[in-house]
PDB file of N, CA and C in Angstrom:
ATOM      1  N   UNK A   1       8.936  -9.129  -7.704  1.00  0.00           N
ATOM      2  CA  UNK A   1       8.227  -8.281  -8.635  1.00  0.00           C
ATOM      3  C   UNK A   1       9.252  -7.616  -9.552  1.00  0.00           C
ATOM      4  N   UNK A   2       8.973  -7.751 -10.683  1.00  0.00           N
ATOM      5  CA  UNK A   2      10.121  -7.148 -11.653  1.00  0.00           C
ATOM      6  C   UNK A   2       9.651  -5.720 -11.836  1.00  0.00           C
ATOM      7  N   UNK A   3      10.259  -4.825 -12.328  1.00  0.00           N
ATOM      8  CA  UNK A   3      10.300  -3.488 -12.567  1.00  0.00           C
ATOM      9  C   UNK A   3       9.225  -3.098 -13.578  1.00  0.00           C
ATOM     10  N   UNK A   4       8.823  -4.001 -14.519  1.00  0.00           N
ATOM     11  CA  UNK A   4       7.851  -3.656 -15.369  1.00  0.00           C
ATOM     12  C   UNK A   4       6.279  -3.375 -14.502  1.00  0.00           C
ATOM     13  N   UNK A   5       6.654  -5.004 -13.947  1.00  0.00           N
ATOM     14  CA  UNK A   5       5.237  -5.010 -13.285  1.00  0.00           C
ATOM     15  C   UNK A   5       5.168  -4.347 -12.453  1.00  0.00           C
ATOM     16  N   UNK A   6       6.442  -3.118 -11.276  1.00  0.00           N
ATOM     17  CA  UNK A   6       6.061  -2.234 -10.661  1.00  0.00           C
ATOM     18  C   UNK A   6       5.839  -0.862 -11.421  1.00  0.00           C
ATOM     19  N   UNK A   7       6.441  -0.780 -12.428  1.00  0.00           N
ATOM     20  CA  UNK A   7       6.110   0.314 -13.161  1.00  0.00           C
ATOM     21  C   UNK A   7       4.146   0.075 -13.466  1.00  0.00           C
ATOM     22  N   UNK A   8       3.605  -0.775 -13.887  1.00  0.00           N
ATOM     23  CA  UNK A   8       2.478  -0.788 -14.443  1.00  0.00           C
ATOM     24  C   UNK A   8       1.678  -0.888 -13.222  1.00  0.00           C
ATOM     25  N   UNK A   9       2.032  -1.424 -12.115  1.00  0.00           N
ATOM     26  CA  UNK A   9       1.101  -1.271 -10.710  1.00  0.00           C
ATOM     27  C   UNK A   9       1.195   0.724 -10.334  1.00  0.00           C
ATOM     28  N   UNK A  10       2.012   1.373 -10.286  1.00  0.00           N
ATOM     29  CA  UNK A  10       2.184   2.742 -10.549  1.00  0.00           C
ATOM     30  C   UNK A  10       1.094   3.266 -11.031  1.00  0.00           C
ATOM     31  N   UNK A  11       1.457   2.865 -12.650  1.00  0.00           N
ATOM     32  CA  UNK A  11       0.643   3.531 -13.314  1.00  0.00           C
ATOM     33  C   UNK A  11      -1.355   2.926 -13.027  1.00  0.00           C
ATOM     34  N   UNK A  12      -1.150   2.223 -12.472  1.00  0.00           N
ATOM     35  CA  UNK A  12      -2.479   2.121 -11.785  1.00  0.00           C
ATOM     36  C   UNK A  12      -3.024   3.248 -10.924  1.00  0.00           C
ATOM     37  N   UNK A  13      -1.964   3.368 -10.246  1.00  0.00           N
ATOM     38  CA  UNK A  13      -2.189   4.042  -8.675  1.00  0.00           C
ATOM     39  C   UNK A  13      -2.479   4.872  -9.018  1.00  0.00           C
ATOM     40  N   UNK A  14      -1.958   5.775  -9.944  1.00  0.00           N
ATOM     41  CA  UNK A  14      -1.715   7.326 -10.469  1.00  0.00           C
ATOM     42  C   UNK A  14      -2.962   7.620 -10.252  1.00  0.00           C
ATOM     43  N   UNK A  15      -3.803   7.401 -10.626  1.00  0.00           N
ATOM     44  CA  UNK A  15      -5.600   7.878 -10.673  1.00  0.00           C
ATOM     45  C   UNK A  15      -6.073   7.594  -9.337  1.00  0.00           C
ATOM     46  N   UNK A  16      -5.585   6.659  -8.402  1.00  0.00           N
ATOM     47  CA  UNK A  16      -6.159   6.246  -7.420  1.00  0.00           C
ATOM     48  C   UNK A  16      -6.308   7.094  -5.917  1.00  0.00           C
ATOM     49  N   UNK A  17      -7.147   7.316  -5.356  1.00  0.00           N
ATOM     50  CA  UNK A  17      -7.115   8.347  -3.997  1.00  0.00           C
ATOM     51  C   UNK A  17      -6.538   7.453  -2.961  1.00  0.00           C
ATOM     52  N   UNK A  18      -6.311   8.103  -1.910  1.00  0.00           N
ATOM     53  CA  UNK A  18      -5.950   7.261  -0.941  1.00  0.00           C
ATOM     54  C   UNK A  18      -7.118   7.183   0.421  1.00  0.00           C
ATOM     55  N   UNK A  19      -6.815   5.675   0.768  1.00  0.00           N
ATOM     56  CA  UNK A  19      -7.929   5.279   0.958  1.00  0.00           C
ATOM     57  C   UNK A  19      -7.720   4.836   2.926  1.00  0.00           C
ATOM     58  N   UNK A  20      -6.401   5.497   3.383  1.00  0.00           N
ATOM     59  CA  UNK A  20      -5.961   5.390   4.338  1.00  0.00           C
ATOM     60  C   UNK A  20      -5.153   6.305   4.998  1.00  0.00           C
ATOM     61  N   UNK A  21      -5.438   7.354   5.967  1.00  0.00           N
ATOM     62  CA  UNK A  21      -4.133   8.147   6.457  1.00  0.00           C
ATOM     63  C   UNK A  21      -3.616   7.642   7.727  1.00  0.00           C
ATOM     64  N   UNK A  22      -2.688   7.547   8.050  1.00  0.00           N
ATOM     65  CA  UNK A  22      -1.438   7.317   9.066  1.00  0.00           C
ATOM     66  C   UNK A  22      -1.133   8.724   9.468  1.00  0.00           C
ATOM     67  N   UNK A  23      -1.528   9.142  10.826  1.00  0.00           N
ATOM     68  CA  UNK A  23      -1.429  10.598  11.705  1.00  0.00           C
ATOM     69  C   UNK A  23      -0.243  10.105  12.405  1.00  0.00           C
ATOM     70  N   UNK A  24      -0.242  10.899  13.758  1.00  0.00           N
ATOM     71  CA  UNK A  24       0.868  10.490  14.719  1.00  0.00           C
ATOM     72  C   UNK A  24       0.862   9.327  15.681  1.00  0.00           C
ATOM     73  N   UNK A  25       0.034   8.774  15.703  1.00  0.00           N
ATOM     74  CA  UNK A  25       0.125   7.292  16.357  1.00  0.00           C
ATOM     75  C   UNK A  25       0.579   6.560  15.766  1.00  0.00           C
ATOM     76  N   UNK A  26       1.065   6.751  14.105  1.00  0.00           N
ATOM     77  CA  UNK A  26       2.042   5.811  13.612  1.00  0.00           C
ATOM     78  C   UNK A  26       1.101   4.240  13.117  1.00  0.00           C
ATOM     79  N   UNK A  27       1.900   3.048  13.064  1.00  0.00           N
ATOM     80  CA  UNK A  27       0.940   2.361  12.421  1.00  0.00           C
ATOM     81  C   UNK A  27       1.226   1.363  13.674  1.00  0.00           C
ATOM     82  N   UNK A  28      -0.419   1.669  13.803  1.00  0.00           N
ATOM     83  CA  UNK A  28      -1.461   0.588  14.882  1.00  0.00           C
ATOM     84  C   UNK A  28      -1.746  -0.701  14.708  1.00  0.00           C
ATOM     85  N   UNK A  29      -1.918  -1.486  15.500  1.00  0.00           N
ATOM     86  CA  UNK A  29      -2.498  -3.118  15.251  1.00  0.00           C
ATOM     87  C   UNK A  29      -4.010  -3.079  14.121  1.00  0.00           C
ATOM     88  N   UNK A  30      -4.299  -1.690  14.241  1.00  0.00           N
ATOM     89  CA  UNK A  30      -5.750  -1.883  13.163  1.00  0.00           C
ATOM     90  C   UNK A  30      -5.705  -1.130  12.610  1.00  0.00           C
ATOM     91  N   UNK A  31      -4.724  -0.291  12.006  1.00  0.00           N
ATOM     92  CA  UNK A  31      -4.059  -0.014  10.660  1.00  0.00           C
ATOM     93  C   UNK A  31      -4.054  -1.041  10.057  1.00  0.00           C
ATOM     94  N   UNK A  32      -3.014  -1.995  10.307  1.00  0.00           N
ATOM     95  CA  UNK A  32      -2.490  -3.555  10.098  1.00  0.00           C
ATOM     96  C   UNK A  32      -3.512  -3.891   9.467  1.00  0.00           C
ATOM     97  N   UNK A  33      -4.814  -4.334  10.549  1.00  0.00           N
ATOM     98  CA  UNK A  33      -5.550  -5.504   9.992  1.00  0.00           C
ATOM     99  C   UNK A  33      -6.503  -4.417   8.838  1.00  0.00           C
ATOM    100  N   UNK A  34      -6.845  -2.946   9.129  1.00  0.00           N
ATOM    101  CA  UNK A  34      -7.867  -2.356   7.894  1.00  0.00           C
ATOM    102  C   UNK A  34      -6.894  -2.370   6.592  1.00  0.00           C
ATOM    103  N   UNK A  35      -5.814  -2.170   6.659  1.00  0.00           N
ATOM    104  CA  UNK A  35      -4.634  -2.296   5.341  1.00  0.00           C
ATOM    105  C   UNK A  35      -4.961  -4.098   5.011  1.00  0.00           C
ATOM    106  N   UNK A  36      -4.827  -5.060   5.838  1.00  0.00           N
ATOM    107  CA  UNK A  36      -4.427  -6.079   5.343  1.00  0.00           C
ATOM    108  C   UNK A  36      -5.992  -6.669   4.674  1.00  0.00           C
ATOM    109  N   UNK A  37      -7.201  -5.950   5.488  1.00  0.00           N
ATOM    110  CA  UNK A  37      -8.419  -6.174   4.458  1.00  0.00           C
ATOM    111  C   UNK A  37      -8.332  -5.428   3.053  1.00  0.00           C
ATOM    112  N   UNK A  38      -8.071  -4.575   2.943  1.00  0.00           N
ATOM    113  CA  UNK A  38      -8.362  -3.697   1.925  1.00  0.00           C
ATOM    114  C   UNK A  38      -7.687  -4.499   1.177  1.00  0.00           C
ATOM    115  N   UNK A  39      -6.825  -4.825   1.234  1.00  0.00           N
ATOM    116  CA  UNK A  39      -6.028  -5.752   0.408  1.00  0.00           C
ATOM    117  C   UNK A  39      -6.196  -6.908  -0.299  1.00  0.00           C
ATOM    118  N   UNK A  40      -6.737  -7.222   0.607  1.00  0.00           N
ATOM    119  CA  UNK A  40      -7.840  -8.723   0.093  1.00  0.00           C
ATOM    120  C   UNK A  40      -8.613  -8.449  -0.938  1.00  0.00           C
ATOM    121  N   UNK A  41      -9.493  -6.918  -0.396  1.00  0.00           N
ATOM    122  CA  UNK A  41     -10.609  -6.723  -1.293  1.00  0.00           C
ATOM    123  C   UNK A  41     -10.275  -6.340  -2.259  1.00  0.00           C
ATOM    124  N   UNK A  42      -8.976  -5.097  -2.478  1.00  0.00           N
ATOM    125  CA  UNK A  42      -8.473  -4.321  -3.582  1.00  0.00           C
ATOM    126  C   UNK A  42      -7.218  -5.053  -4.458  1.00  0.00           C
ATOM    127  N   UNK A  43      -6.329  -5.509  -3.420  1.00  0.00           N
ATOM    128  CA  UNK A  43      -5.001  -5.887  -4.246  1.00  0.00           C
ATOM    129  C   UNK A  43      -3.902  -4.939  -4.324  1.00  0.00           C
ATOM    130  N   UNK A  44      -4.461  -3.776  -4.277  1.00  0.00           N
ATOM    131  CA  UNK A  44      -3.396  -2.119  -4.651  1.00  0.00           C
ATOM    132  C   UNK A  44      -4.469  -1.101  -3.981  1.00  0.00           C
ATOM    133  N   UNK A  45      -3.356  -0.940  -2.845  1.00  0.00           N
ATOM    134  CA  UNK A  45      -4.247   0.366  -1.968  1.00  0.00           C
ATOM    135  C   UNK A  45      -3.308   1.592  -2.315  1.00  0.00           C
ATOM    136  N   UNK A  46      -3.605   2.521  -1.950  1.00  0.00           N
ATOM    137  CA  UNK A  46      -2.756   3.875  -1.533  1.00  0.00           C
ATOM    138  C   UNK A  46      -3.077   4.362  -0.043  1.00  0.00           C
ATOM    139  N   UNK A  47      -2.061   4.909   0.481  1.00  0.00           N
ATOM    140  CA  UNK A  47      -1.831   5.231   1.789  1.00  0.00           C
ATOM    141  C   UNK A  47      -1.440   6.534   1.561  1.00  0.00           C
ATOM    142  N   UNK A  48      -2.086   7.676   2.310  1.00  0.00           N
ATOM    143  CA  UNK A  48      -1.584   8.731   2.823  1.00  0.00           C
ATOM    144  C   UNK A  48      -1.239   9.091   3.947  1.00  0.00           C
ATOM    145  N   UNK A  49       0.312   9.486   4.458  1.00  0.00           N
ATOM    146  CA  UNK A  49       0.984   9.956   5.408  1.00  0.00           C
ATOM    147  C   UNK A  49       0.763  11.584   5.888  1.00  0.00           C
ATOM    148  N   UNK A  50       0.114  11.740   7.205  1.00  0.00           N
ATOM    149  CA  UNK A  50      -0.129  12.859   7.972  1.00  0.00           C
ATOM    150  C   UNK A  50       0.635  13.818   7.790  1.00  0.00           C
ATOM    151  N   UNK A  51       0.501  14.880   8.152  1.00  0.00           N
ATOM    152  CA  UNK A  51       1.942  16.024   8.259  1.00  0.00           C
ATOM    153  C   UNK A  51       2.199  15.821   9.561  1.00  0.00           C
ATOM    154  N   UNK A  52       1.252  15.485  10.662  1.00  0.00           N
ATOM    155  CA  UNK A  52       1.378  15.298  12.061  1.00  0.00           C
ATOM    156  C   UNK A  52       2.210  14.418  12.357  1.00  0.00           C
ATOM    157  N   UNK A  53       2.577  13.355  11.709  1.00  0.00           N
ATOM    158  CA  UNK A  53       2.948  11.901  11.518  1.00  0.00           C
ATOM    159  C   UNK A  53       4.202  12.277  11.702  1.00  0.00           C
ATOM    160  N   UNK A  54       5.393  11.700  12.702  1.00  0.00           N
ATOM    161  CA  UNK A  54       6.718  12.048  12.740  1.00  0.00           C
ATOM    162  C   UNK A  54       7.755  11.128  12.132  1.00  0.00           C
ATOM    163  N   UNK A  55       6.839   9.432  12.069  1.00  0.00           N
ATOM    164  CA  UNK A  55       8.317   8.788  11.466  1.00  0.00           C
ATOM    165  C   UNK A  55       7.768   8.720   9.550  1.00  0.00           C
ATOM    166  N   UNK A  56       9.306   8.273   8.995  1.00  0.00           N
ATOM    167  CA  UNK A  56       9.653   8.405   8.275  1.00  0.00           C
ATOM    168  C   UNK A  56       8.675   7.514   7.043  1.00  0.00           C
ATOM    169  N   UNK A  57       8.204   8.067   6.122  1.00  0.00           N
ATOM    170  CA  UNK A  57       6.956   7.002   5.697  1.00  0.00           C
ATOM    171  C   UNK A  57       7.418   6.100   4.660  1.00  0.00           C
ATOM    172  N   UNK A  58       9.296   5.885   4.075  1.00  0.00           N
ATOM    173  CA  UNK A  58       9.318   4.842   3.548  1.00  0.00           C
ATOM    174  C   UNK A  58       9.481   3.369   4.761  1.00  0.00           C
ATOM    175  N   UNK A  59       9.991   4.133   6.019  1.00  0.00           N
ATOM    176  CA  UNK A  59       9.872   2.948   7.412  1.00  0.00           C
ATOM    177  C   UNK A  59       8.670   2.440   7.616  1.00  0.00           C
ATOM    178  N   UNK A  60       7.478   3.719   7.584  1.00  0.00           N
ATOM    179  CA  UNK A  60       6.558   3.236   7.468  1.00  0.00           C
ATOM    180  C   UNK A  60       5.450   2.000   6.765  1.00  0.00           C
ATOM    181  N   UNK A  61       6.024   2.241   5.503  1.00  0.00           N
ATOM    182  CA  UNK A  61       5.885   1.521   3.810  1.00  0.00           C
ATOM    183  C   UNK A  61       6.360   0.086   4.536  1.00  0.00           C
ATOM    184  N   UNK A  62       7.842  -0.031   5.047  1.00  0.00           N
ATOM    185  CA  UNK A  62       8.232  -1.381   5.088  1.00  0.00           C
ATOM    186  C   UNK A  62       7.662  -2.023   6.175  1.00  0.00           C
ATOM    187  N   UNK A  63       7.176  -1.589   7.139  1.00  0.00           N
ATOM    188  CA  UNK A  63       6.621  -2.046   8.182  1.00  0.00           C
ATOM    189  C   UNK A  63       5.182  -2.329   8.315  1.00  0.00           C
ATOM    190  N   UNK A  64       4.158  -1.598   7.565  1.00  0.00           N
ATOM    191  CA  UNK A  64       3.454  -1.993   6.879  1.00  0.00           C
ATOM    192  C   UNK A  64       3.085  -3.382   6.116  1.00  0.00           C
ATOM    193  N   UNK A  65       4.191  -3.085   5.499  1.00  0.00           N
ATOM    194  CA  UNK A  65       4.446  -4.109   4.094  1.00  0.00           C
ATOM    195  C   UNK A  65       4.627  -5.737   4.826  1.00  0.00           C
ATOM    196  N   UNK A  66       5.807  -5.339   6.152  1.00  0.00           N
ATOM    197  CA  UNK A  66       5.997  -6.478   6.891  1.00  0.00           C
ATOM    198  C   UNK A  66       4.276  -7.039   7.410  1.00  0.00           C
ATOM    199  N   UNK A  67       3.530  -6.650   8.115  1.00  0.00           N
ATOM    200  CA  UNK A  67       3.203  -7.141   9.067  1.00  0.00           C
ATOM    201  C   UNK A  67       1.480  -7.239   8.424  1.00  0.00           C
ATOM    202  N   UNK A  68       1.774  -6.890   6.734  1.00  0.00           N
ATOM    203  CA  UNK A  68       0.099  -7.093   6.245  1.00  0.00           C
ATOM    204  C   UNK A  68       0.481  -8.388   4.918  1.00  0.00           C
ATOM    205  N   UNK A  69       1.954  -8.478   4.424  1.00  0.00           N
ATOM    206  CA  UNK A  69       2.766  -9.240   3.806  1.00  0.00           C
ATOM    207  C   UNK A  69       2.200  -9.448   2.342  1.00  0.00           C
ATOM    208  N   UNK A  70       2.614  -7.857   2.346  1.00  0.00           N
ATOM    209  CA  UNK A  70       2.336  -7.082   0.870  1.00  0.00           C
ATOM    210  C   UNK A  70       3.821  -6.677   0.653  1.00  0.00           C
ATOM    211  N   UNK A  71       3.850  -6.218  -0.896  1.00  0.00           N
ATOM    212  CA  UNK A  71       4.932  -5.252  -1.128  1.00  0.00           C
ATOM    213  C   UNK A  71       4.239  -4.030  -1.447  1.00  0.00           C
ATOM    214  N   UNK A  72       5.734  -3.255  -1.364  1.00  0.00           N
ATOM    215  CA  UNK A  72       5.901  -1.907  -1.356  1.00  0.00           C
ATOM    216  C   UNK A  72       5.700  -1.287  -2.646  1.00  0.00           C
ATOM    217  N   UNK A  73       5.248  -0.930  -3.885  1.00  0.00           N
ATOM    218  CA  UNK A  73       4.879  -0.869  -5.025  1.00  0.00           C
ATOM    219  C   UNK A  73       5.991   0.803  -4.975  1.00  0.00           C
ATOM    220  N   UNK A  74       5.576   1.930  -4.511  1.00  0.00           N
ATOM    221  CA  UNK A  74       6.150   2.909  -4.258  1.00  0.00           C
ATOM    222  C   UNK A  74       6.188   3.772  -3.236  1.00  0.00           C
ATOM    223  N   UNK A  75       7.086   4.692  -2.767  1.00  0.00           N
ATOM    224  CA  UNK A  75       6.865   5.663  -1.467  1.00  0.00           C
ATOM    225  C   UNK A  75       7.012   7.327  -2.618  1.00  0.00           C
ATOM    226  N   UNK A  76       6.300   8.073  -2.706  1.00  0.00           N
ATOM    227  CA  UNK A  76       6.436   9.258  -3.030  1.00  0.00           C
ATOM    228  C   UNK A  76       5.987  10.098  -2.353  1.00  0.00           C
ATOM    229  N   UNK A  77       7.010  11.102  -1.282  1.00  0.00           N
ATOM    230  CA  UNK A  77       6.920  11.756  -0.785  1.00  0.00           C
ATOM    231  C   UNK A  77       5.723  11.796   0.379  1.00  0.00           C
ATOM    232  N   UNK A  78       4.834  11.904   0.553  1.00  0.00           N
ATOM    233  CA  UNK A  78       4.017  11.483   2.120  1.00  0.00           C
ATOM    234  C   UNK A  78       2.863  10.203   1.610  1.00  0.00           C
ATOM    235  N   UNK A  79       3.084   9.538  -0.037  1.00  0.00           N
ATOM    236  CA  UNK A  79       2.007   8.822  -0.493  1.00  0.00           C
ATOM    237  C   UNK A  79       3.071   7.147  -0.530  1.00  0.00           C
ATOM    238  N   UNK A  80       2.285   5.952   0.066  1.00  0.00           N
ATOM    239  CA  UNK A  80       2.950   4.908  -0.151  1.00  0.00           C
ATOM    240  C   UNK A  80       1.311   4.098  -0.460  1.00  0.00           C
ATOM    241  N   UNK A  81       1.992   3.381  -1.993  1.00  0.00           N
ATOM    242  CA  UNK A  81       1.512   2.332  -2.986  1.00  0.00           C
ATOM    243  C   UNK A  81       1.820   0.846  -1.960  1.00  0.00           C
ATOM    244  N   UNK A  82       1.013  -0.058  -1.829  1.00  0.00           N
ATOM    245  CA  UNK A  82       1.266  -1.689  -1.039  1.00  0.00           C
ATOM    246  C   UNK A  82       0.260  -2.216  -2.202  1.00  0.00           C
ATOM    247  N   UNK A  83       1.004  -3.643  -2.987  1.00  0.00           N
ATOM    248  CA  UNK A  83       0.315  -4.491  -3.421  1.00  0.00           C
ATOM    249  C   UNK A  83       0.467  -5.971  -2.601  1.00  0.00           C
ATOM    250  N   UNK A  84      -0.858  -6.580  -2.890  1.00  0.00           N
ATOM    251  CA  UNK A  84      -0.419  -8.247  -2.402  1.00  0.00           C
ATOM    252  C   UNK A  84      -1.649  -8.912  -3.720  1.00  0.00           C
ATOM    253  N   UNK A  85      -1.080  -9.882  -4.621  1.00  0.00           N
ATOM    254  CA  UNK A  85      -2.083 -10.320  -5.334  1.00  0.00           C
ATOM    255  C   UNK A  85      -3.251 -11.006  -4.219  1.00  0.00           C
ATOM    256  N   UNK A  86      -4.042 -11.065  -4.846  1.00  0.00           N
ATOM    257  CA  UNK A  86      -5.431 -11.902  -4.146  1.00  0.00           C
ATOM    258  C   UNK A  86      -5.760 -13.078  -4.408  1.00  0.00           C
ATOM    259  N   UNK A  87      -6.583 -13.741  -3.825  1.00  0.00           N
ATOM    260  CA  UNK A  87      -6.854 -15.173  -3.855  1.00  0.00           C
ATOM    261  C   UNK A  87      -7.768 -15.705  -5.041  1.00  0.00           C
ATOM    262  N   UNK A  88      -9.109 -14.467  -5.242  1.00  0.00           N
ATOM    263  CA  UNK A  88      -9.752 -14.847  -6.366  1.00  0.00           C
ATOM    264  C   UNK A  88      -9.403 -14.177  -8.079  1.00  0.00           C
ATOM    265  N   UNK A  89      -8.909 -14.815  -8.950  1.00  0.00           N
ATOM    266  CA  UNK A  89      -8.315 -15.127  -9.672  1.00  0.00           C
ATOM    267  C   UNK A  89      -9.068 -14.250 -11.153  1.00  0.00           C
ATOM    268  N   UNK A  90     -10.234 -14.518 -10.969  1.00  0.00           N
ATOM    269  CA  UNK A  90     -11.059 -13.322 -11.717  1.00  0.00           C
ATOM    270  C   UNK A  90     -11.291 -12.575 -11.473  1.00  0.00           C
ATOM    271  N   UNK A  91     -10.733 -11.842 -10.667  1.00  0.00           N
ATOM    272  CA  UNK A  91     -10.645 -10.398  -9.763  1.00  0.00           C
ATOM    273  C   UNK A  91      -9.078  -9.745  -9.882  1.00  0.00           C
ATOM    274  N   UNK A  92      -8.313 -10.626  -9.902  1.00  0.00           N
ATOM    275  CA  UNK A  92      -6.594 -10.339 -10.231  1.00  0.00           C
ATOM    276  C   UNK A  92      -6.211  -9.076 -10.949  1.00  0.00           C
ATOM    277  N   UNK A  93      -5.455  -8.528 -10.482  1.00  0.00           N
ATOM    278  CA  UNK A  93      -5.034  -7.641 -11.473  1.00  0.00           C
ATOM    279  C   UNK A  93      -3.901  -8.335 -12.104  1.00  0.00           C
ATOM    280  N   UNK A  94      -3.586  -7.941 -13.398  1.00  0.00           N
ATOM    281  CA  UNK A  94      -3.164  -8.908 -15.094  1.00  0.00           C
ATOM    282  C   UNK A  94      -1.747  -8.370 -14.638  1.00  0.00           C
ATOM    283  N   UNK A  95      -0.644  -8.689 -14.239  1.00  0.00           N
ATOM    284  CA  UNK A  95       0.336  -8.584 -14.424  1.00  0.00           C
ATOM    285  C   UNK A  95       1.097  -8.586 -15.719  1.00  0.00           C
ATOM    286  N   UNK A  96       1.858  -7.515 -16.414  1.00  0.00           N
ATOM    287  CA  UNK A  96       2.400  -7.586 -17.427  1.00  0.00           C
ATOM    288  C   UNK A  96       3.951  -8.878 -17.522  1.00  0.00           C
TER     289      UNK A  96
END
């Protein structure tokens, strides 16, 4: 992903709520699979990190990222951005 196109996935997010929190159990086998649907359906989720939550939420971001096999779009401060393009093609978000 080049820098443009993470800059413009960003500026997506900016408006976007988050549609997932991660407490202190950290990320679960069905975290995984509700992240790796949403993904399907959305393409660009947002994740919000607990205050309860003890590990670190760009570890979080990558581990995530590993095991739903998305990228990491951004980590800001307790909020992490995951994109994975999707399969249907008229649904895509337009990469610059």
């Amino acid at each position: 992903m080049t820098s443009k196109q993470r800059a413009y996935l960003k500026s997506l997010a900016m408006t976007m709520d988050p549609i997932f929190q991660i407490g202190k159990s950290g990320v679960t086998p069905e975290i995984v699979t509700a992240v790796s649907e949403a993904l399907a359906a959305r393409e660009l989720i947002k994740i919000s990190v607990l205050q309860n939550c003890s590990d670190d939420p760009g570890t979080l971001a990558q581990t995530l990222a590993e095991r739903s096999r998305s990228q990491v779009v951004q980590v800001i401060g307790k909020k992490i951005v995951l994109y994975r393009e999707g399969k249907d093609e008229k649904k895509r978000i337009q990469l610059p």
